[in-house]
C-alpha atoms as a PDB file:
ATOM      1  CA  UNK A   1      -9.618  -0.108  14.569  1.00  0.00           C
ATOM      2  CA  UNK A   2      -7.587   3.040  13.154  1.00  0.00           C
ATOM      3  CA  UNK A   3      -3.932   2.198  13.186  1.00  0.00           C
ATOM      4  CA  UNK A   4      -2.059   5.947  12.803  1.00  0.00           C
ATOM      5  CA  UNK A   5       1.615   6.300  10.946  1.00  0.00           C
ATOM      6  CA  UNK A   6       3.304   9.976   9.347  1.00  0.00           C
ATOM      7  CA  UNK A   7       4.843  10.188   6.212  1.00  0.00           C
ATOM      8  CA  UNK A   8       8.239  11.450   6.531  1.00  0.00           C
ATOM      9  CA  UNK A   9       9.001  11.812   3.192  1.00  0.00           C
ATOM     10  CA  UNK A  10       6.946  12.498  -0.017  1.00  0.00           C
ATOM     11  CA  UNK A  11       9.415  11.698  -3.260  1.00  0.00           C
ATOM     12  CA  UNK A  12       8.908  12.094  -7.016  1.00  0.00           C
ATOM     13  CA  UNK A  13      10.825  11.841 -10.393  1.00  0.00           C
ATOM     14  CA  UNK A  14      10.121  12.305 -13.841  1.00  0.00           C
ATOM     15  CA  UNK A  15      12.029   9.422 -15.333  1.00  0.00           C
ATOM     16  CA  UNK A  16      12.097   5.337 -14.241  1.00  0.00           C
ATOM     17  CA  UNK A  17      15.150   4.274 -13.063  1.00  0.00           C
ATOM     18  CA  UNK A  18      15.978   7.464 -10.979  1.00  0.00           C
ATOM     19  CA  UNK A  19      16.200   8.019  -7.624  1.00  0.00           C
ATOM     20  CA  UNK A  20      13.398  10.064  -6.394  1.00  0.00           C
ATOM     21  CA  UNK A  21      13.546  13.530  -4.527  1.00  0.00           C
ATOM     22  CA  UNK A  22      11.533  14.711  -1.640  1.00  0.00           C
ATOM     23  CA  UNK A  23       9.049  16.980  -2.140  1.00  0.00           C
ATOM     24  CA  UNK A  24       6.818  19.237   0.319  1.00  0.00           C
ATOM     25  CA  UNK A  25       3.856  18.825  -0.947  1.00  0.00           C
ATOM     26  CA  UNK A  26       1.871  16.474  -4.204  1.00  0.00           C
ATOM     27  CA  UNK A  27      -1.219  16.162  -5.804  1.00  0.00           C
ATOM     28  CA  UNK A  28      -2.345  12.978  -5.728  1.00  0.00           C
ATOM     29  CA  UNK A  29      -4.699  11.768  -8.794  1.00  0.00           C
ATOM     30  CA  UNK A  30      -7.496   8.970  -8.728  1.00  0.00           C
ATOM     31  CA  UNK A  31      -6.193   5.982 -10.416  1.00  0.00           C
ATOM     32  CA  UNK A  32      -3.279   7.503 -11.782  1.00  0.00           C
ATOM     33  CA  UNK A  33      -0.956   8.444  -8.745  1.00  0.00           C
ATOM     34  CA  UNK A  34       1.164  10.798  -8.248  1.00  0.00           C
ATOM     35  CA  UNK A  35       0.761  14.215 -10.648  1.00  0.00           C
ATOM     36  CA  UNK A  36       5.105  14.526 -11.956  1.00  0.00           C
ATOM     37  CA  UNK A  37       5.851  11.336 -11.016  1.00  0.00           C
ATOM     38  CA  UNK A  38       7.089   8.585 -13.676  1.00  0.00           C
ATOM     39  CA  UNK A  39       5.353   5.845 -12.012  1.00  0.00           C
ATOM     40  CA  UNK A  40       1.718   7.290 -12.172  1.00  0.00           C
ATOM     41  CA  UNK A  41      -0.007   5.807 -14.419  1.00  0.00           C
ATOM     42  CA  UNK A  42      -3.328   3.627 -15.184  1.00  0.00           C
ATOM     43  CA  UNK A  43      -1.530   0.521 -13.621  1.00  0.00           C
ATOM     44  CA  UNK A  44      -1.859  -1.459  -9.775  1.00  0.00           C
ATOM     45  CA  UNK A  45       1.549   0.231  -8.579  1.00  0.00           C
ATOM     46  CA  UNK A  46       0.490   3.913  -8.847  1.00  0.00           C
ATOM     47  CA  UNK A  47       2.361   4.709  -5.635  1.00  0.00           C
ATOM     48  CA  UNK A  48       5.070   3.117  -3.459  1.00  0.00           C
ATOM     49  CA  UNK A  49       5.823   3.467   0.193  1.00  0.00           C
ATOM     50  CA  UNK A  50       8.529   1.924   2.247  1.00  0.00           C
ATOM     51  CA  UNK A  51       9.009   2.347   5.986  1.00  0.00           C
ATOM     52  CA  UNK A  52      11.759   4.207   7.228  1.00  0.00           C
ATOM     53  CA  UNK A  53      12.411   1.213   9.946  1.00  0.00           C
ATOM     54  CA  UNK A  54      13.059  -0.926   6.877  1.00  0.00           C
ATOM     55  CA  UNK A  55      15.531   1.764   5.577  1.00  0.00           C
ATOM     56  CA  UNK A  56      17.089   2.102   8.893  1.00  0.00           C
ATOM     57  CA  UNK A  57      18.263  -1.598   8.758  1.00  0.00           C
ATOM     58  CA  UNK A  58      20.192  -0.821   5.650  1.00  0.00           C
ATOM     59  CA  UNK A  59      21.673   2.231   7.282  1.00  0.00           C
ATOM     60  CA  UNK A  60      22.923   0.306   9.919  1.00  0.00           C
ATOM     61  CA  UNK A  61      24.956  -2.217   7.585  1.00  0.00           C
ATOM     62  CA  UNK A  62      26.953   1.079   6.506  1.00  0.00           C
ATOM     63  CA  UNK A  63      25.364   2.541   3.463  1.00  0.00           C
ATOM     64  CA  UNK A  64      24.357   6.422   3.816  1.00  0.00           C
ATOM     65  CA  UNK A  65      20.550   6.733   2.290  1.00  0.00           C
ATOM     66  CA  UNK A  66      18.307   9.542   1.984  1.00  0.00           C
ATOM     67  CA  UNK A  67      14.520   9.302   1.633  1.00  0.00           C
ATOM     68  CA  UNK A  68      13.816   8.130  -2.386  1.00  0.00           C
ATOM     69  CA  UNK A  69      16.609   6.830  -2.584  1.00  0.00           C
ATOM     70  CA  UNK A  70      14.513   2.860  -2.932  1.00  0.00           C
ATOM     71  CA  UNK A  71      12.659   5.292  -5.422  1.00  0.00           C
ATOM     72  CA  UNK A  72       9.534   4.955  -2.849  1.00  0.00           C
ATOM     73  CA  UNK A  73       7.160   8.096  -3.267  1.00  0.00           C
ATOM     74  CA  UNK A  74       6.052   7.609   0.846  1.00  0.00           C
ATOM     75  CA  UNK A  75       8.547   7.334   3.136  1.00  0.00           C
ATOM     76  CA  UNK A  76       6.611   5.917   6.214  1.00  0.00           C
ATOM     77  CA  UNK A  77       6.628   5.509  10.202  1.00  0.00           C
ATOM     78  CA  UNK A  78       5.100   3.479  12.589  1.00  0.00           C
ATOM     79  CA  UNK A  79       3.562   0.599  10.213  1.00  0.00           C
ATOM     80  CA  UNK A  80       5.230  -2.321   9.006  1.00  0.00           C
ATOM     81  CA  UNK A  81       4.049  -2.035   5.766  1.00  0.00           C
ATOM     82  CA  UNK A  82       4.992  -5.299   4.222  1.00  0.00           C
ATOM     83  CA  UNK A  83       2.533  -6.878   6.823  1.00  0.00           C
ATOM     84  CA  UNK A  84      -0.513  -5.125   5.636  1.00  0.00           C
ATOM     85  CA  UNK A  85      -3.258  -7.428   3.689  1.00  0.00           C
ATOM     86  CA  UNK A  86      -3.368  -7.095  -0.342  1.00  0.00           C
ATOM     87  CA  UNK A  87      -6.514  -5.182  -0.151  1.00  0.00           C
ATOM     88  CA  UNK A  88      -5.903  -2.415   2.348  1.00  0.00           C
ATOM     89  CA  UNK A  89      -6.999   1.033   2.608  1.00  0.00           C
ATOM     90  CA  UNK A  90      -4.161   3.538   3.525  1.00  0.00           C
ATOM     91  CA  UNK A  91      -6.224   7.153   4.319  1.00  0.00           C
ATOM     92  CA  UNK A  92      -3.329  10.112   3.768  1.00  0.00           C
ATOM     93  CA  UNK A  93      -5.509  13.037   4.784  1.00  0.00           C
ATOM     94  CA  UNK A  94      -8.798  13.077   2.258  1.00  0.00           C
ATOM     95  CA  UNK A  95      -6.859  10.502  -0.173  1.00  0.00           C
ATOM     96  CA  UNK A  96      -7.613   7.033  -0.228  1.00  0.00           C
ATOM     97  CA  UNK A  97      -5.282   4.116  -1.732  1.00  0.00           C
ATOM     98  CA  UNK A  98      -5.806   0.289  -1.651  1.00  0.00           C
ATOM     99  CA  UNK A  99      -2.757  -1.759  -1.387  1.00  0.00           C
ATOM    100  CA  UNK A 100      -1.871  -3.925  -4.287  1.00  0.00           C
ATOM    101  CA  UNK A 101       1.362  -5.918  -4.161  1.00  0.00           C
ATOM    102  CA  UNK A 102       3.930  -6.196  -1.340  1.00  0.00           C
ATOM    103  CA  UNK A 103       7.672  -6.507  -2.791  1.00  0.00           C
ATOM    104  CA  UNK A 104       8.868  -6.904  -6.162  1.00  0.00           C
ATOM    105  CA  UNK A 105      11.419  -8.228  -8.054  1.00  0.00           C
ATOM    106  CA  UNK A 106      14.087  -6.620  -8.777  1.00  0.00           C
ATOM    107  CA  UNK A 107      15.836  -7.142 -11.911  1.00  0.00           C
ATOM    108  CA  UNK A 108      19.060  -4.857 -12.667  1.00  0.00           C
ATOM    109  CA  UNK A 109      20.476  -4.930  -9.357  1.00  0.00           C
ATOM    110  CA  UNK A 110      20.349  -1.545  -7.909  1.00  0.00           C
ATOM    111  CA  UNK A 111      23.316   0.480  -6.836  1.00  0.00           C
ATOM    112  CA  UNK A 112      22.616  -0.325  -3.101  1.00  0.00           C
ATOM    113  CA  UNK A 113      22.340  -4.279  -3.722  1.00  0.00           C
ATOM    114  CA  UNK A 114      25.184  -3.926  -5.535  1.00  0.00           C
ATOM    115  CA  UNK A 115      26.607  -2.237  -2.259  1.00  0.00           C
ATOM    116  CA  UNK A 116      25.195  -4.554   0.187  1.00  0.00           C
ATOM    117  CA  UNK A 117      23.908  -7.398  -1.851  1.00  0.00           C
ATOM    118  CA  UNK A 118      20.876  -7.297  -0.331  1.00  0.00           C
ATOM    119  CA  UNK A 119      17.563  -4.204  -0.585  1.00  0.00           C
ATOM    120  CA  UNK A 120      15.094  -3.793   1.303  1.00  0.00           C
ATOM    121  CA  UNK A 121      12.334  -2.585  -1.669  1.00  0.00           C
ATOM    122  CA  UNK A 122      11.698  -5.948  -2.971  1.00  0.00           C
ATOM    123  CA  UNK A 123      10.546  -7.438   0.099  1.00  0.00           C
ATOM    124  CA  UNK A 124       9.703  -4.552   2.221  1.00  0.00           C
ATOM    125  CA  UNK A 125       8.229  -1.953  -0.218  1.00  0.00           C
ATOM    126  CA  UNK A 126       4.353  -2.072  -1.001  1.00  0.00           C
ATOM    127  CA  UNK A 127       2.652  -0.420  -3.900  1.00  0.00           C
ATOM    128  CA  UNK A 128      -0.949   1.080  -4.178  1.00  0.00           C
ATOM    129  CA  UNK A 129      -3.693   2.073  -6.318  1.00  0.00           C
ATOM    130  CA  UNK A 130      -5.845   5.600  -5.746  1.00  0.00           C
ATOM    131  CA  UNK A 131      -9.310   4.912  -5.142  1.00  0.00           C
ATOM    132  CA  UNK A 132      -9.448   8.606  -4.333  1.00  0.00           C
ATOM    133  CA  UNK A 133      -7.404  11.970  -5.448  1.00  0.00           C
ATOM    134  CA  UNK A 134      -6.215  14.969  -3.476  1.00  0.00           C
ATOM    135  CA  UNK A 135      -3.667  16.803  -1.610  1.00  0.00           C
ATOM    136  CA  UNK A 136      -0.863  15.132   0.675  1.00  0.00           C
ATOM    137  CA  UNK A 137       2.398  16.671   2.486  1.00  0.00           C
ATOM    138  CA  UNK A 138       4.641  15.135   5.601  1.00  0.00           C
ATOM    139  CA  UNK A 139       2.049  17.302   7.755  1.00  0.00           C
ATOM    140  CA  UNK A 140      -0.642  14.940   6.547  1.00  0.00           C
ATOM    141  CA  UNK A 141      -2.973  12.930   9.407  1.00  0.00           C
ATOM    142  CA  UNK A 142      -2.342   8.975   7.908  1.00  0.00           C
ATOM    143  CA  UNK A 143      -4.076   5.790   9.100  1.00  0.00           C
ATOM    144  CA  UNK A 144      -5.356   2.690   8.009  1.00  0.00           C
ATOM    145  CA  UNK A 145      -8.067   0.188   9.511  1.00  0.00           C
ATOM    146  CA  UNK A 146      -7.905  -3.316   9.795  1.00  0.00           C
END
């Protein structure tokens, strides 16, 4: 059964550690990720998404956020990501990703845990491989079977 979601928010930098900033529109390369992005590579976390219902909860606790700012490429709705199967396929228009790993650790303490104490990226955030290339904006028809 097709389960449908948007992307809100495509995001990119070209160094780790940044924040990333929304973009209109990315290329998306098989098993590499993201073309400009610092976090494509030949690796299992080519591309990260977070919801934006995760990043709303840390909103509401009094932080201001923009989309990136977890340094997630997709900014998602309507899917709980962190609930989805190792093993998934996401479909973003002709593109097709498998997710990899759900959460991570995280190891300096980012500016909003040091904030809040708390983030939402290492146990909300999921990361993906590209089985398949292509084209993606927020315009993009998104959906993934179960």
């Amino acid at each position: 059964m097709k389960h449908e979601f948007k992307i809100l928010s495509i995001n990119i930098s070209a160094c780790k550690g940044e924040r990333k900033k929304p973009v209109d529109r990315v290329k998306i390369k098989e098993n590499c990720g993201i073309e400009g992005d610092a976090h494509a590579g030949t690796w299992h976390r080519q591309i990260s998404l977070l919801a934006n219902e995760d990043i709303e909860l840390m909103r509401q606790r009094g932080i201001e956020l923009n989309y990136g700012d977890f340094a997630e490429n997709i900014t998602s709705e309507g899917v709980d990501l962190s609930s989805l199967p190792i093993g998934t396929k996401l479909y973003l228009g002709n593109t097709i990703m498998e997710v990899t790993q759900i959460g991570k650790e995280c190891r300096h303490g980012c500016t909003i845990y040091q904030a809040l104490g708390d983030c939402v990226m290492p146990h909300k955030g999921i990361f993906a491989r590209v089985l398949k290339g292509g084209e993606i904006s927020s315009e993009t028809y998104c959906y993934y079977d179960l």
